[in-house]
PDB file of N, CA and C in Angstrom:
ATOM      1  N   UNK A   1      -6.339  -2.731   0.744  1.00  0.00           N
ATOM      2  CA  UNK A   1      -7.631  -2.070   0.836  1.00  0.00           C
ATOM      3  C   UNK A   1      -8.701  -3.160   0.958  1.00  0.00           C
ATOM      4  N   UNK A   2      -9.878  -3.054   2.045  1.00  0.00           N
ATOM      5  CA  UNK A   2     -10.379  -3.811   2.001  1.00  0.00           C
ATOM      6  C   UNK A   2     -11.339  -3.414   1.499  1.00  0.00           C
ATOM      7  N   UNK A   3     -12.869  -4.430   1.276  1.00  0.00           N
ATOM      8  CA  UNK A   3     -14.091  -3.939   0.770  1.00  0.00           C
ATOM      9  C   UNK A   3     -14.643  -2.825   0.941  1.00  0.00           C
ATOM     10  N   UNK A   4     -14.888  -2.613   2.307  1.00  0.00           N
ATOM     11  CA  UNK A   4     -15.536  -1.479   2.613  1.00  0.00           C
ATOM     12  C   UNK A   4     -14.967  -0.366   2.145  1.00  0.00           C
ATOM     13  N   UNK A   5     -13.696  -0.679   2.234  1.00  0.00           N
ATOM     14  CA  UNK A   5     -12.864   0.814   1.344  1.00  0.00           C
ATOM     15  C   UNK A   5     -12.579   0.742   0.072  1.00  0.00           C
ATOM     16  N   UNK A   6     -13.078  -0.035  -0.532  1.00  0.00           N
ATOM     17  CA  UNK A   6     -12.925  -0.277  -1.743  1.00  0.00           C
ATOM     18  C   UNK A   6     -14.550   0.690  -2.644  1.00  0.00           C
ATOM     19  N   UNK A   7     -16.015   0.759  -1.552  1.00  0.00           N
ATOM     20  CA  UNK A   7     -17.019   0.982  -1.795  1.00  0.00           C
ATOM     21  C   UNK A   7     -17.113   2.057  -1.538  1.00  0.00           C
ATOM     22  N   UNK A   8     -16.325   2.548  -0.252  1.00  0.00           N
ATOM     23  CA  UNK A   8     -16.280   3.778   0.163  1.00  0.00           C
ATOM     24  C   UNK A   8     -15.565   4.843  -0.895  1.00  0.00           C
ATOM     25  N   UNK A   9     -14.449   4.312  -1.468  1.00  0.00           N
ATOM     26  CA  UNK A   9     -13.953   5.253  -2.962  1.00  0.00           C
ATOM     27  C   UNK A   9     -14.606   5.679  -3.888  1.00  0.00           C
ATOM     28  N   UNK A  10     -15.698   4.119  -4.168  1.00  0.00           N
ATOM     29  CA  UNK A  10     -16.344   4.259  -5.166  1.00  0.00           C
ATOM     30  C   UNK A  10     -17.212   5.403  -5.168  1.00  0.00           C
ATOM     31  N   UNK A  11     -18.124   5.544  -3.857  1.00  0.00           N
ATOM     32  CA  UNK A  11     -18.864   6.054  -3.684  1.00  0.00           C
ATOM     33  C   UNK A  11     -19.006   7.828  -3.551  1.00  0.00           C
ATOM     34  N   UNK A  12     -17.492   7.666  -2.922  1.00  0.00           N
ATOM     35  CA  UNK A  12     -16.957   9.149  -2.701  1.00  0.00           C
ATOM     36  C   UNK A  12     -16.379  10.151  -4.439  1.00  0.00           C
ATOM     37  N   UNK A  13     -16.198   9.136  -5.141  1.00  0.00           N
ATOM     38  CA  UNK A  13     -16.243   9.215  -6.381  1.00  0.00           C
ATOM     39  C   UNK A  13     -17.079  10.683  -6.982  1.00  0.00           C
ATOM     40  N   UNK A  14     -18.119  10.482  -6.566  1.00  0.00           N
ATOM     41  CA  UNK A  14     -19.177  11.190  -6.548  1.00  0.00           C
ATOM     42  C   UNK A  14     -19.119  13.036  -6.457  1.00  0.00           C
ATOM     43  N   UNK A  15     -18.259  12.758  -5.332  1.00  0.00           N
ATOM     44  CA  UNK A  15     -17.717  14.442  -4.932  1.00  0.00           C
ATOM     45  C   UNK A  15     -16.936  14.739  -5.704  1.00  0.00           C
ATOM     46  N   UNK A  16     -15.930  14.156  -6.768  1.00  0.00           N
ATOM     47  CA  UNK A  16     -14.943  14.825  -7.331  1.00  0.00           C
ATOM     48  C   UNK A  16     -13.664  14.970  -6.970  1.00  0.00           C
ATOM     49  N   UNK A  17     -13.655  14.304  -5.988  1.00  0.00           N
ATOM     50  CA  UNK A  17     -12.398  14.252  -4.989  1.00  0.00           C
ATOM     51  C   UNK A  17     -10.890  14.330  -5.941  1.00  0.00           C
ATOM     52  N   UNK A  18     -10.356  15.743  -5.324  1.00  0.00           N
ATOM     53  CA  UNK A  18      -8.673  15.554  -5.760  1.00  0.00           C
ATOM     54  C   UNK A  18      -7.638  14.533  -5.000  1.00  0.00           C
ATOM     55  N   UNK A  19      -8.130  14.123  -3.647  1.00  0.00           N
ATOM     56  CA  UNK A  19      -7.394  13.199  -2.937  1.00  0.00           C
ATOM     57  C   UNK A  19      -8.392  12.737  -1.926  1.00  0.00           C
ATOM     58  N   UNK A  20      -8.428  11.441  -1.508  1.00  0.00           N
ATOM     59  CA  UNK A  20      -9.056  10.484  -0.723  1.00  0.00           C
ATOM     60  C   UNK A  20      -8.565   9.729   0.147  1.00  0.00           C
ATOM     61  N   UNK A  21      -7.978  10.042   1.413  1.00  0.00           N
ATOM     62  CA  UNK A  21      -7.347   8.819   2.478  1.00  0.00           C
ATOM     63  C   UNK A  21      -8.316   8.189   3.479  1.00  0.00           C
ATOM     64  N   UNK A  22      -8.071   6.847   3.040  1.00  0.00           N
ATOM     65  CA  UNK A  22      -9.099   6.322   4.110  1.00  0.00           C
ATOM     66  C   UNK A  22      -8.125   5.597   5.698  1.00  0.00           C
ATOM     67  N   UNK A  23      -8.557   5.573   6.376  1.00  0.00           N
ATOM     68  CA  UNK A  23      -7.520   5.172   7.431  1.00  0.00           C
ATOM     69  C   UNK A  23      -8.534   4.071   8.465  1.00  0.00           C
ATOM     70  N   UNK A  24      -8.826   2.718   8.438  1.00  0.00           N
ATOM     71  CA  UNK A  24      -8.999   2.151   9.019  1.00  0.00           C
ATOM     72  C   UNK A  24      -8.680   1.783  10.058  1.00  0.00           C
ATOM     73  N   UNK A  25      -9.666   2.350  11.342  1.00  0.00           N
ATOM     74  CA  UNK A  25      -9.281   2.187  12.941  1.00  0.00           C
ATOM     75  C   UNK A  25      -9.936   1.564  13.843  1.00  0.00           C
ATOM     76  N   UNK A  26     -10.432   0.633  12.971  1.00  0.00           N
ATOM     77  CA  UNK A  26     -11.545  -0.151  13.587  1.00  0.00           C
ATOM     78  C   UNK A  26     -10.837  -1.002  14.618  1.00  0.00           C
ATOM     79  N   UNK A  27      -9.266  -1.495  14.330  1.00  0.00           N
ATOM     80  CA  UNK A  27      -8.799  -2.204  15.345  1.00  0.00           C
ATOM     81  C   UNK A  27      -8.753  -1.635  16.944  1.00  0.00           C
ATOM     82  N   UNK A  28      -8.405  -0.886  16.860  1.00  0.00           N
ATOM     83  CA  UNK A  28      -8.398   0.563  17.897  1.00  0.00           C
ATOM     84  C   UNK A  28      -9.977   0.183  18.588  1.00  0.00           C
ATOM     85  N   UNK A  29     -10.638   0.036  17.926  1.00  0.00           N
ATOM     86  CA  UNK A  29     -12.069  -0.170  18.724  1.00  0.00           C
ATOM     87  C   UNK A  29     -12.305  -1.684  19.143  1.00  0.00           C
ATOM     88  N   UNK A  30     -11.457  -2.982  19.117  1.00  0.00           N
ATOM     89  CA  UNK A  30     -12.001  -4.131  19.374  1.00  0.00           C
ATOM     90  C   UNK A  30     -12.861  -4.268  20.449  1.00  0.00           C
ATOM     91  N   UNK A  31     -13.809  -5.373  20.233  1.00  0.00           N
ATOM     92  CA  UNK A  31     -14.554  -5.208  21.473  1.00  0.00           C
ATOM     93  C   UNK A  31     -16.074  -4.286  21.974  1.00  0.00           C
ATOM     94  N   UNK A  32     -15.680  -3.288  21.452  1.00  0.00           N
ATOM     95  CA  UNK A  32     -16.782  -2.285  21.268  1.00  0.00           C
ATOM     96  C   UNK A  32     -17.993  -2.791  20.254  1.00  0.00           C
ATOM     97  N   UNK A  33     -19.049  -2.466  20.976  1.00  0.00           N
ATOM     98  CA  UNK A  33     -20.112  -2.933  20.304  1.00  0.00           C
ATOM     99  C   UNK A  33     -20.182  -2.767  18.835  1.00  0.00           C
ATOM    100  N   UNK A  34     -20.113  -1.704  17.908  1.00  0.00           N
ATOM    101  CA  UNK A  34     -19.863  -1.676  16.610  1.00  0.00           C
ATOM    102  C   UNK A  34     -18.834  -2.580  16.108  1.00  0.00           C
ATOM    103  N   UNK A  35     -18.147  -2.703  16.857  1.00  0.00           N
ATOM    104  CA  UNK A  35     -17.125  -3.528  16.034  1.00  0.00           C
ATOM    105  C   UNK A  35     -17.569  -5.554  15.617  1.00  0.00           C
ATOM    106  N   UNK A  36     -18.070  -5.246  17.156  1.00  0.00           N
ATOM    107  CA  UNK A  36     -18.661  -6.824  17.054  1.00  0.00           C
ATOM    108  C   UNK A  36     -19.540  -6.969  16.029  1.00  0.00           C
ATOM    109  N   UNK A  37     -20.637  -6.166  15.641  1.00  0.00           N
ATOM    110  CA  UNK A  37     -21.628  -5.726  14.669  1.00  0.00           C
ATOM    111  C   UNK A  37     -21.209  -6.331  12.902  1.00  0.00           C
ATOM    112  N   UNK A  38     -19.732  -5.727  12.994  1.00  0.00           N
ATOM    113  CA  UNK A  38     -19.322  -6.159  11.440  1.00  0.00           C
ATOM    114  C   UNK A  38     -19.376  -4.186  10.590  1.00  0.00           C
ATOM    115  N   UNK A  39     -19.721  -3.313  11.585  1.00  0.00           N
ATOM    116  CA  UNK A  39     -19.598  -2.186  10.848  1.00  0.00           C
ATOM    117  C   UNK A  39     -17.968  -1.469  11.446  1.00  0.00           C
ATOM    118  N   UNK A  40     -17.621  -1.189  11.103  1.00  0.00           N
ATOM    119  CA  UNK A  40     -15.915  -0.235  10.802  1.00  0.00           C
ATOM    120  C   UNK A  40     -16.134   0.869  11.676  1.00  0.00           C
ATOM    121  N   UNK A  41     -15.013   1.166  12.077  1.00  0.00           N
ATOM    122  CA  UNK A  41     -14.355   2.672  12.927  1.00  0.00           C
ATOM    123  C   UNK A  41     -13.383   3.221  11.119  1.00  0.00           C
ATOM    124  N   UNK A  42     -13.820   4.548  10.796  1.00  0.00           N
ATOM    125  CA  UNK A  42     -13.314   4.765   9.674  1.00  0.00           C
ATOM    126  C   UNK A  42     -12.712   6.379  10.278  1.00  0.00           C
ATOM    127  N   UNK A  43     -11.642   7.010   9.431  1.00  0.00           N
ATOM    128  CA  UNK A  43     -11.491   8.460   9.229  1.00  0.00           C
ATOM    129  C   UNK A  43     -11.085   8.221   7.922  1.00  0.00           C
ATOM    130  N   UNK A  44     -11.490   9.678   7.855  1.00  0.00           N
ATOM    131  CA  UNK A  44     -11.624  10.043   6.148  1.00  0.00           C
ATOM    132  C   UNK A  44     -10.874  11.325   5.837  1.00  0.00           C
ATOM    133  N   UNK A  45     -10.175  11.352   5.030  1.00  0.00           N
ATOM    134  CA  UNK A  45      -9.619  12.704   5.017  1.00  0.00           C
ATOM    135  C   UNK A  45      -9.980  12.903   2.908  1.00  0.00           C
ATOM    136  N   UNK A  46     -10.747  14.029   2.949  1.00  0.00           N
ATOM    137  CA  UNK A  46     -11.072  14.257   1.531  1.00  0.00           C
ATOM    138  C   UNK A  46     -11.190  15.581   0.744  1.00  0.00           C
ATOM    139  N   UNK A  47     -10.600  15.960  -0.118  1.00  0.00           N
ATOM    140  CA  UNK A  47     -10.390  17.093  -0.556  1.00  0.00           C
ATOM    141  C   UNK A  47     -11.115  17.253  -1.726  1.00  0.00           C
ATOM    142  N   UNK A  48     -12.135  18.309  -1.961  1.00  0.00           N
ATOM    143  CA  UNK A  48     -12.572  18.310  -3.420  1.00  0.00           C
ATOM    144  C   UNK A  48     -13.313  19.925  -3.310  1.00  0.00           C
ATOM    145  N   UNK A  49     -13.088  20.333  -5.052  1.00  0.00           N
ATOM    146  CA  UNK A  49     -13.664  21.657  -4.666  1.00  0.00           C
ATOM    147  C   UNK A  49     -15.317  21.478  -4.679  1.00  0.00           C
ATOM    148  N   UNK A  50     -15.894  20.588  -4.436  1.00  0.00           N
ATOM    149  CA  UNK A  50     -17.594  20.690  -4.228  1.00  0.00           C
ATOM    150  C   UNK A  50     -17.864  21.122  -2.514  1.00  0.00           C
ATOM    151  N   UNK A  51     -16.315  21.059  -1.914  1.00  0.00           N
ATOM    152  CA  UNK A  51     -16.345  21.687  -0.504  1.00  0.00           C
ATOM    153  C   UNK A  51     -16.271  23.285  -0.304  1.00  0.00           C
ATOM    154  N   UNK A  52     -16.031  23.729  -1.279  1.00  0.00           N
ATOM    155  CA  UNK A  52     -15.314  24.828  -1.560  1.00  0.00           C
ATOM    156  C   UNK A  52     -16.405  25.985  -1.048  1.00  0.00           C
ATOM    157  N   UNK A  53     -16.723  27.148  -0.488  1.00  0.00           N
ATOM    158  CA  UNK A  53     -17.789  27.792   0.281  1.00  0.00           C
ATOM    159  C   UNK A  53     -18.564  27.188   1.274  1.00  0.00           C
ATOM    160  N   UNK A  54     -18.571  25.785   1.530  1.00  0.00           N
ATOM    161  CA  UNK A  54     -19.258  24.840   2.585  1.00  0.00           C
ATOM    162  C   UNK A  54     -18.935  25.036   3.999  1.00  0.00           C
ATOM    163  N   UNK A  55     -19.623  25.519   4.949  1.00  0.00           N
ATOM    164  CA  UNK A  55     -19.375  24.845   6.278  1.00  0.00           C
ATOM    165  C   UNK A  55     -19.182  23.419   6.647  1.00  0.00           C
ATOM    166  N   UNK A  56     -18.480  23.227   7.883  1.00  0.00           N
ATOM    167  CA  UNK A  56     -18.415  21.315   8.017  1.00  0.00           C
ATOM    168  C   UNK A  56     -19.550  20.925   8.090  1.00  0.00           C
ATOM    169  N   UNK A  57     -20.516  21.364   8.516  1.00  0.00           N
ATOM    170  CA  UNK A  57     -21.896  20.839   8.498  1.00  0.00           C
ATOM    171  C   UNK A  57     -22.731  20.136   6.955  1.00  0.00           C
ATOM    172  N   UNK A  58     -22.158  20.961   6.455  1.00  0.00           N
ATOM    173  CA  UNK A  58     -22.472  21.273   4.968  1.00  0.00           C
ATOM    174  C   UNK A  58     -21.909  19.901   3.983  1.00  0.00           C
ATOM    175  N   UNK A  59     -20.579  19.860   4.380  1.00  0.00           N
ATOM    176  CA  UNK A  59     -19.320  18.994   3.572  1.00  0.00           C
ATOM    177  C   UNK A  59     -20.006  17.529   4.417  1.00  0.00           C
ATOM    178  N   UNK A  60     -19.948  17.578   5.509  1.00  0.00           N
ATOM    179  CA  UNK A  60     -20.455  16.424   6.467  1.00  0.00           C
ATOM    180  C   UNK A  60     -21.539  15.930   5.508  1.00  0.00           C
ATOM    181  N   UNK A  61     -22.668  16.307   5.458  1.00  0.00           N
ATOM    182  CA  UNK A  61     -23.879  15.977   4.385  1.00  0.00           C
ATOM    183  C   UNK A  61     -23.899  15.496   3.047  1.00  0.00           C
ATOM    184  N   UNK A  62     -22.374  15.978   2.952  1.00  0.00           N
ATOM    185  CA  UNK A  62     -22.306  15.602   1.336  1.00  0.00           C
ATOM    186  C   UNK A  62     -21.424  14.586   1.644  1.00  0.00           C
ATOM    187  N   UNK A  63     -20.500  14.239   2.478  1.00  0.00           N
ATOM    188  CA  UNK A  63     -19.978  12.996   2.398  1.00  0.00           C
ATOM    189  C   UNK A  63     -20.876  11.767   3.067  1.00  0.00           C
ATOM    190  N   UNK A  64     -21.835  12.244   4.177  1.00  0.00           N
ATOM    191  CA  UNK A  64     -22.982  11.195   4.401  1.00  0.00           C
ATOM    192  C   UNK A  64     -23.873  10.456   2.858  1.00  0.00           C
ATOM    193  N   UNK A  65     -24.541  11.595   2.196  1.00  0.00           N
ATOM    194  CA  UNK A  65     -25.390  11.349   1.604  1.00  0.00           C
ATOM    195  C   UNK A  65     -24.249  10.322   0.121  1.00  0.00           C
ATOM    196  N   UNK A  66     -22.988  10.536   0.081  1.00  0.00           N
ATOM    197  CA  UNK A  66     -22.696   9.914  -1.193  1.00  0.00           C
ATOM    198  C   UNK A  66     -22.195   8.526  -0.530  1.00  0.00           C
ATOM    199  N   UNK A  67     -21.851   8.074   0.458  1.00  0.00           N
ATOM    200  CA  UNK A  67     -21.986   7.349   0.995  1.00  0.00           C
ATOM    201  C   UNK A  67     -23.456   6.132   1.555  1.00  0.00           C
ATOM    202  N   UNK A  68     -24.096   7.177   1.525  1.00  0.00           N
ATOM    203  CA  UNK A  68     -25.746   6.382   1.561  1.00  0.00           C
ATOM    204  C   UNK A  68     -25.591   5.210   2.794  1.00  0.00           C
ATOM    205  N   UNK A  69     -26.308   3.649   1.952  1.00  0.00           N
ATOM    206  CA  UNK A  69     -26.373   2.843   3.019  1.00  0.00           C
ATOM    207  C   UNK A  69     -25.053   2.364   3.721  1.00  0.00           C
ATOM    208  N   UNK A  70     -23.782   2.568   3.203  1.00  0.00           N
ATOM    209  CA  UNK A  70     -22.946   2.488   3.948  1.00  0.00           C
ATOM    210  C   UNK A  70     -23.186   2.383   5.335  1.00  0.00           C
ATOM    211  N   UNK A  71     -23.107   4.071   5.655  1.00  0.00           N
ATOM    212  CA  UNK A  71     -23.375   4.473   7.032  1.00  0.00           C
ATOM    213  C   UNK A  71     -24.034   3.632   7.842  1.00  0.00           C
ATOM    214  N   UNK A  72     -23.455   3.261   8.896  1.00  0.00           N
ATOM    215  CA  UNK A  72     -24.951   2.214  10.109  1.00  0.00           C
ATOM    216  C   UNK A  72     -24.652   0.791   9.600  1.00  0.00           C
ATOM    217  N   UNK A  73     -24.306   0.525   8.505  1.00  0.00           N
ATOM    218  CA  UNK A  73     -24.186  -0.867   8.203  1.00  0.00           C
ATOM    219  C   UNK A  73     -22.434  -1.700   7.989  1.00  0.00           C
ATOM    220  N   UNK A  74     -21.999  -1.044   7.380  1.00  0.00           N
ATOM    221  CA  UNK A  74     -20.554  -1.841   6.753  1.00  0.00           C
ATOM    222  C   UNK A  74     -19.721  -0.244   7.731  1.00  0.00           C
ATOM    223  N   UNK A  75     -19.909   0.818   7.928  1.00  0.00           N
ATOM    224  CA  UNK A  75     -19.689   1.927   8.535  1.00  0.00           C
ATOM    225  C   UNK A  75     -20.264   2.262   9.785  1.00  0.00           C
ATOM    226  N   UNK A  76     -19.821   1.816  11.176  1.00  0.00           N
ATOM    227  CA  UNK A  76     -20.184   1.901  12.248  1.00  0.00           C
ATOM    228  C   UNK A  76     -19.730   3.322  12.907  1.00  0.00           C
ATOM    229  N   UNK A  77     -18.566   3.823  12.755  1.00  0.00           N
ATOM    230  CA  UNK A  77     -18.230   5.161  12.820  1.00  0.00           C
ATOM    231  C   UNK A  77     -17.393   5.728  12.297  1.00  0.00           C
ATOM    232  N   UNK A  78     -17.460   7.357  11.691  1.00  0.00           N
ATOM    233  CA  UNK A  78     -16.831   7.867  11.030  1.00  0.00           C
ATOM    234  C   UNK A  78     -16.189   9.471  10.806  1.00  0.00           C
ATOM    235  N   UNK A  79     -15.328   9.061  11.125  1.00  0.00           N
ATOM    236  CA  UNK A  79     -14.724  11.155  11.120  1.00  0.00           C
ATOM    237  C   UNK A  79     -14.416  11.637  10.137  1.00  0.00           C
ATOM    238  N   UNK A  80     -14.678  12.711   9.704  1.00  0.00           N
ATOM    239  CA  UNK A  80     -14.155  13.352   8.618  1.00  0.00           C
ATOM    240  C   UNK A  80     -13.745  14.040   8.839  1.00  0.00           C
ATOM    241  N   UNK A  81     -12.323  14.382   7.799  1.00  0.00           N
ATOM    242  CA  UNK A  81     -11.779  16.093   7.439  1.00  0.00           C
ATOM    243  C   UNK A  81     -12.008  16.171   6.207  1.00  0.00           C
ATOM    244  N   UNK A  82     -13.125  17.470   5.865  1.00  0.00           N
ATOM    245  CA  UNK A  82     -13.233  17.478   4.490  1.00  0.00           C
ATOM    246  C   UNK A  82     -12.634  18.866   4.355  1.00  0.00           C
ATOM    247  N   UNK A  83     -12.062  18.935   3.148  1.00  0.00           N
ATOM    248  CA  UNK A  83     -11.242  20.392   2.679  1.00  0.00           C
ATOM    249  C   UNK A  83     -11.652  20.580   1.948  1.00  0.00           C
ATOM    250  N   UNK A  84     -11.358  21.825   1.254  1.00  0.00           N
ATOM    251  CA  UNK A  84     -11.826  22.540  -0.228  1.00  0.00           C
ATOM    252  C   UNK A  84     -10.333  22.508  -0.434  1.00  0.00           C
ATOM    253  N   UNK A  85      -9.577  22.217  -1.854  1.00  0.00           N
ATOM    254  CA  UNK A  85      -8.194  22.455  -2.345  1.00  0.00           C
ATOM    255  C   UNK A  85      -7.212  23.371  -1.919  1.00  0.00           C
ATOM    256  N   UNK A  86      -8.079  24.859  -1.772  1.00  0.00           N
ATOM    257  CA  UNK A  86      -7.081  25.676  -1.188  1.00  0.00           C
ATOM    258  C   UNK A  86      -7.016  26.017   0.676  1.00  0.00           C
ATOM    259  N   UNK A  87      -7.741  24.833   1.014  1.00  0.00           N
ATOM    260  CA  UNK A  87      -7.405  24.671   2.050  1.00  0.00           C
ATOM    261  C   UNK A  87      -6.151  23.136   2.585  1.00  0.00           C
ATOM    262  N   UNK A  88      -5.538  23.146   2.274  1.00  0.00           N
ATOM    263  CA  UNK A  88      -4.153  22.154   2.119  1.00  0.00           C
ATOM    264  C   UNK A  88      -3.487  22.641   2.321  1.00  0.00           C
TER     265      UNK A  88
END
């Protein structure tokens, strides 16, 4: 695990998360302007019931905002699948 995913746990922390996979694909992007930058190609796969009645729009916001300055800086791009528990 590297830093960024080491901050990114921390941070995701926040939601309550029953499970957290981070999958670093930044290699997949060499070359590409973000990458040169020093910010990450990330997917996220995260399950917690604070998703639970949320649209993706909704869950999206809440994994932006607990994330904060991440985003744009150490996080150049990022996908999410966010679930609610009984969606697994």
């Amino acid at each position: 695990m590297n830093e960024t995913e080491a901050l990114m746990r921390e941070r995701l922390a926040t939601l309550e998360p029953q499970m957290v996979r981070i999958d670093d694909e930044s290699a997949l992007h060499a070359g590409h302007a973000g990458a040169r930058s020093g910010g990450g190609h990330y997917h996220l796969t995260i399950v917690s019931h604070r998703f639970a009645g949320l649209d993706a729009l909704a869950r999206h916001r809440l994994v932006y905002a607990a994330l904060g300055g991440l985003m744009g800086s150490r996080i150049h791009a990022l996908s999410i699948r966010a679930l609610a528990p009984d969606e697994t």
